[in-house]
Protein backbone atom coordinates (compact mmCIF):
# COMPACT_ATOMS: atom_id res chain seq x y z
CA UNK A 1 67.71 94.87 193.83
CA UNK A 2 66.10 98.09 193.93
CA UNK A 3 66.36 99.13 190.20
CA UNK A 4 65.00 95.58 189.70
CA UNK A 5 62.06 96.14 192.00
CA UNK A 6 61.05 99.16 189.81
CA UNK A 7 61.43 97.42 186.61
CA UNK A 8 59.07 94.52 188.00
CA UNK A 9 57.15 97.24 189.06
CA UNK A 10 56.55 99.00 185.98
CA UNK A 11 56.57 95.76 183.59
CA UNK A 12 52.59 96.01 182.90
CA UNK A 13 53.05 99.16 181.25
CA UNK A 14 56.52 100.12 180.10
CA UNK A 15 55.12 99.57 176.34
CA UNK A 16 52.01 101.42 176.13
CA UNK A 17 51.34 104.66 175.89
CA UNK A 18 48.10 104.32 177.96
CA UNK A 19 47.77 101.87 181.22
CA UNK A 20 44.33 100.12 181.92
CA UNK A 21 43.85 98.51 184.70
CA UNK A 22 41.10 96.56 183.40
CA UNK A 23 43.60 95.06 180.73
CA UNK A 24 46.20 93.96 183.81
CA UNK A 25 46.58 90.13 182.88
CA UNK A 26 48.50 88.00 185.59
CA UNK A 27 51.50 87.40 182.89
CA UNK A 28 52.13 90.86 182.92
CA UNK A 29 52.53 91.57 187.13
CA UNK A 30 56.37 90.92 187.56
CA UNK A 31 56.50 92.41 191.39
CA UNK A 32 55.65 88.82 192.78
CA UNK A 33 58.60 86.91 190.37
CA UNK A 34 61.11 89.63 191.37
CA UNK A 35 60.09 88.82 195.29
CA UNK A 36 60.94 84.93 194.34
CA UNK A 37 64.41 86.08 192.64
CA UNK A 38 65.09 87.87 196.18
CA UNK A 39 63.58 85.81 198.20
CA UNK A 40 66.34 85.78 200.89
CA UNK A 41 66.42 89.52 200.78
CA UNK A 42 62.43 89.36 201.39
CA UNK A 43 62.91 86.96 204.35
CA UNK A 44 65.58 88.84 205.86
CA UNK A 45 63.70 92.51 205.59
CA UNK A 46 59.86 91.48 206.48
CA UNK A 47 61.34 89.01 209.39
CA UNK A 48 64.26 90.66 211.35
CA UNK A 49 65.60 93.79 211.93
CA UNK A 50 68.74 93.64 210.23
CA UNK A 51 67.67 96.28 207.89
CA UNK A 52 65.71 98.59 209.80
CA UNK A 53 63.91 101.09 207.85
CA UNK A 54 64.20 99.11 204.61
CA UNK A 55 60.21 97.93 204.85
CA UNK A 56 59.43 101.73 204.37
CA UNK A 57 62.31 102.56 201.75
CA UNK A 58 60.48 99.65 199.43
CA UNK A 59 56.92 101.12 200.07
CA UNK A 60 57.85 104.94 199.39
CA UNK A 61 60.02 103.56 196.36
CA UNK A 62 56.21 102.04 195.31
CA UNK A 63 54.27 105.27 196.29
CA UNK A 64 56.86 107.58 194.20
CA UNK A 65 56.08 104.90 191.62
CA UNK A 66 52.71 104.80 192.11
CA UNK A 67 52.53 108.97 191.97
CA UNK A 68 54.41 109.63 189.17
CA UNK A 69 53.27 106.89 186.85
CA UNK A 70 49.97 106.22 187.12
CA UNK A 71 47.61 108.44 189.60
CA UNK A 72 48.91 111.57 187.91
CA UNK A 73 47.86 110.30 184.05
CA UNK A 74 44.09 109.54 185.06
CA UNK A 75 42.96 110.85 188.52
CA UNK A 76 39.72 111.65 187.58
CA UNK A 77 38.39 111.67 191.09
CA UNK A 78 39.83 115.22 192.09
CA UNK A 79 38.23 114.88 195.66
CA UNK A 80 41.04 111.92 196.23
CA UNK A 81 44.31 113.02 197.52
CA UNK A 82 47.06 111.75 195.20
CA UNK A 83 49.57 111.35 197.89
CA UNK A 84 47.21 108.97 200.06
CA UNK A 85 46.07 107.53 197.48
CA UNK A 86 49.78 106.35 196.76
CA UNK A 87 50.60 105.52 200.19
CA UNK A 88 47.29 103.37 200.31
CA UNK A 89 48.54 101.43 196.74
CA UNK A 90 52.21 100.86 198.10
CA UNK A 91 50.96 99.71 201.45
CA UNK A 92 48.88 97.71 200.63
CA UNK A 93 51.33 95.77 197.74
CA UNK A 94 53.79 95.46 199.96
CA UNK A 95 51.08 93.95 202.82
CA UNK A 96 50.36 91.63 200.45
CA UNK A 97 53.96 90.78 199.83
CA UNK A 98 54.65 90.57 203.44
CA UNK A 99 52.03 88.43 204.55
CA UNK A 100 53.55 86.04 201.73
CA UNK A 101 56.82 86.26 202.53
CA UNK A 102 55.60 85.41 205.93
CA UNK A 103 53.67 82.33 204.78
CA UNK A 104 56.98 81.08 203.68
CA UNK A 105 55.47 82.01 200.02
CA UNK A 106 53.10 78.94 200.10
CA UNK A 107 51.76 80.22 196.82
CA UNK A 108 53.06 80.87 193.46
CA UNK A 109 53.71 84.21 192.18
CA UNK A 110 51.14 83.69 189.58
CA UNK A 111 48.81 82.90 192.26
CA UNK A 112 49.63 86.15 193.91
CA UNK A 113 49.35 88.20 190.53
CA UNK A 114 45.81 86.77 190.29
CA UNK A 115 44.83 87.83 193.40
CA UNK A 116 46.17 90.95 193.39
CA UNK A 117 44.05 91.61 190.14
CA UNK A 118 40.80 90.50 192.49
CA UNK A 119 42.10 92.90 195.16
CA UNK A 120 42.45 95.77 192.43
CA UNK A 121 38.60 95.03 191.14
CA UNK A 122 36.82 94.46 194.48
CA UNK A 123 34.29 96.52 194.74
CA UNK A 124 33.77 97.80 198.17
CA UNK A 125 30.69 99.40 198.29
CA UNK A 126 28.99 95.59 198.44
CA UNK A 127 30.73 94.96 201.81
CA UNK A 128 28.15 93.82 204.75
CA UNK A 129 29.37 94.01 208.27
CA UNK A 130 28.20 91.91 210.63
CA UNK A 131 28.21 94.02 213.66
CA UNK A 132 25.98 91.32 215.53
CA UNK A 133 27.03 87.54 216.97
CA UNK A 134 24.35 86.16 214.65
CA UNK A 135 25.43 84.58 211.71
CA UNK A 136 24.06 86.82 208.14
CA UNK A 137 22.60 84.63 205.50
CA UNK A 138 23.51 85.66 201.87
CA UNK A 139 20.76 87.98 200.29
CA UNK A 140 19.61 88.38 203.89
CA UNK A 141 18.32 92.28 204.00
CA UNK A 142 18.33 92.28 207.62
């Protein structure tokens, strides 16, 4: 399960020579099918604690993953730390599996492969807080 969870992993670029992330297309994110071919493995690891200490064997699996294969080829922002920059990436993929494993995966793994592309290009520096009780109208400036 675990050699198949790196494979799914690494499907988007295990034939290129260079990875873009602006060419990730939702046919090419396997993580979400292999979650629906183990589904009862998912169930049993993000519900219970039959496993304990399995949920953070997947995500350092992912930051290793995440380290070796792609931060390491293109960090061009040398004022990020590689390491939590990995343990931000596999957290936050296996959040996202979690919380659909926990919606009793109410949506398709393609759905989930296109949203994790919309996750990957947000671009945070938009973000408004509301830090009041009063609603904020769009294009509001206040």
């Amino acid at each position: 399960m675990l050699e198949d969870l790196i494979k799914a992993y690494k499907d988007p670029y295990l034939h290129t020579d260079k990875f873009m992330l602006s060419e990730l297309t939702t046919s090419s994110i396997k993580i979400f099918e292999h979650v629906v071919c183990y589904s009862n493995f998912y169930i049993i690891i993000v519900n219970s604690n039959v496993l304990p200490g399995f949920q953070n064997k997947i995500c350092d699996i992912l930051k290793e993953l995440t380290k070796q294969d792609l931060v390491a080829v293109n960090n061009t922002n040398n004022n990020i730390n590689i390491e939590l920059f990995s343990s931000y990436t596999a957290y936050a993929l296996f959040g996202l599996i979690m919380e659909w494993v926990k919606g009793g995966f109410k949506y398709t793994s393609n759905h989930m492969a296109e949203q994790l592309i919309q996750i990957l290009s947000f671009n945070s520096h938009n973000v408004v807080i509301n830090t009041s009780n009063k609603p904020i109208e769009l294009g509001s400036t206040q």
